[in-house]
Protein backbone atom coordinates (compact mmCIF):
# COMPACT_ATOMS: atom_id res chain seq x y z
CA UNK A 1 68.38 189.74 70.70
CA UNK A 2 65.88 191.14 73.26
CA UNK A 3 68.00 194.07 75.35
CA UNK A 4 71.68 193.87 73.69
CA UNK A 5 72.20 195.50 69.69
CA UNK A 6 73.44 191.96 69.02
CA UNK A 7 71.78 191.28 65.39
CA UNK A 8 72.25 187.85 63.56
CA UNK A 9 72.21 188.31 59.64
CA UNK A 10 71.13 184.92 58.17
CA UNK A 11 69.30 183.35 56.14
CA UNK A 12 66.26 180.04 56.17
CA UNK A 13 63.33 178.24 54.52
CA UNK A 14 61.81 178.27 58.12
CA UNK A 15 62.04 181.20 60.32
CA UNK A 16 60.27 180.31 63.10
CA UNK A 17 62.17 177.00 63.21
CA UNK A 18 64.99 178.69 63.05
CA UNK A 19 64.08 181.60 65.98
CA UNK A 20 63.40 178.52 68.29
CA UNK A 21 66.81 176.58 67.77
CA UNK A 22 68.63 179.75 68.84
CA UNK A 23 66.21 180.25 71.50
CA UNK A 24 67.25 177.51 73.18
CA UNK A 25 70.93 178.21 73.81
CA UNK A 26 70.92 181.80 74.97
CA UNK A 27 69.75 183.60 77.47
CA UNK A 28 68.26 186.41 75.65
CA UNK A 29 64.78 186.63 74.16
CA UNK A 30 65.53 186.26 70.46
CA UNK A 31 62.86 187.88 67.89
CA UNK A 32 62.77 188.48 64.51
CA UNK A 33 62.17 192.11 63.60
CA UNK A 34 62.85 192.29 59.87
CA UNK A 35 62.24 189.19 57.14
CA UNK A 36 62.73 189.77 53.47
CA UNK A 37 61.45 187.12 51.10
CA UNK A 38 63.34 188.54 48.04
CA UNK A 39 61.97 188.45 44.72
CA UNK A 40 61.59 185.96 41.93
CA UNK A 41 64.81 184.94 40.68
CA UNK A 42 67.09 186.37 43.15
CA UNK A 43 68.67 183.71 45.78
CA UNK A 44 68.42 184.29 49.60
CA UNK A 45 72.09 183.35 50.36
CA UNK A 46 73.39 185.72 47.56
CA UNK A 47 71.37 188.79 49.43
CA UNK A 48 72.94 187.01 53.02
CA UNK A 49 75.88 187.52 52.02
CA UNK A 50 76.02 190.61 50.51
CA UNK A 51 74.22 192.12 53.44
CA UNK A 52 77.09 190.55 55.55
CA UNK A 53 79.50 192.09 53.49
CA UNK A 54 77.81 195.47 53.90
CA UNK A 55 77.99 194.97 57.78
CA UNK A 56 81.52 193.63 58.02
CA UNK A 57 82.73 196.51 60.30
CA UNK A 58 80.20 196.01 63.05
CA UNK A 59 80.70 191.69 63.14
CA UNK A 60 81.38 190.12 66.39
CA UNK A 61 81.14 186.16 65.03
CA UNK A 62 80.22 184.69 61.93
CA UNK A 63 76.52 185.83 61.29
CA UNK A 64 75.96 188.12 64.53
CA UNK A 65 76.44 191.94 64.47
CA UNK A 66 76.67 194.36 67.14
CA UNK A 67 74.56 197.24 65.23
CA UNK A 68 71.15 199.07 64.95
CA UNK A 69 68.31 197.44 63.00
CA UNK A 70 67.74 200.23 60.79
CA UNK A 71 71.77 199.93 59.80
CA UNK A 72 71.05 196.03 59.12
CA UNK A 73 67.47 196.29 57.03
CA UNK A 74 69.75 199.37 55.15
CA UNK A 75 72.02 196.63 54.08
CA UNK A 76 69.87 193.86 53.04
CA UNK A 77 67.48 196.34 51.41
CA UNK A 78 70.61 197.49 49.47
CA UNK A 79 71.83 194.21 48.61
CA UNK A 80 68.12 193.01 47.33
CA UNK A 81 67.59 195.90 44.98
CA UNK A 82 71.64 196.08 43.88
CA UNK A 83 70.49 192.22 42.81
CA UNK A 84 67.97 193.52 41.10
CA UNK A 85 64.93 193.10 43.64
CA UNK A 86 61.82 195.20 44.46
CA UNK A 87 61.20 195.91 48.15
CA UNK A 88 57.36 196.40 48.22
């Protein structure tokens, strides 16, 4: 979110769906810095979750972080390519 180091980790066929559902029940501009569409083979959830994982110490409720981006595309970059992805 827009002003706070508040960082949901998630994952969703529709980001821009999914941006505008939030949108509506904070006060906070909500945008979406970083989107991975991971490679052929490897499941979205599995590199969710394992990115999650990774961030455990910095989670304030269920999929929101309080952290820096470059900390959260770190750990979903890691979790792609320890799945056996290729960040291009």
């Amino acid at each position: 979110m827009v002003g706070t180091n508040y960082i949901k980790v998630g994952s969703t066929s529709n980001p821009r769906s999914r941006i505008t559902s939030f949108q509506v029940g904070t006060p906070f501009e909500i945008v979406s810095p970083y989107l991975l569409c991971p490679s052929v083979g490897i499941c979205h959830v599995d590199v969710e979750r394992f990115a999650q994982g990774i961030l455990d110490p910095h989670r304030v409720r269920g999929e929101w972080f309080n952290t820096d981006l470059p900390n959260v595309i770190s750990a979903i970059q890691k979790s792609h390519t320890d799945m056996g992805g290729v960040i291009k």
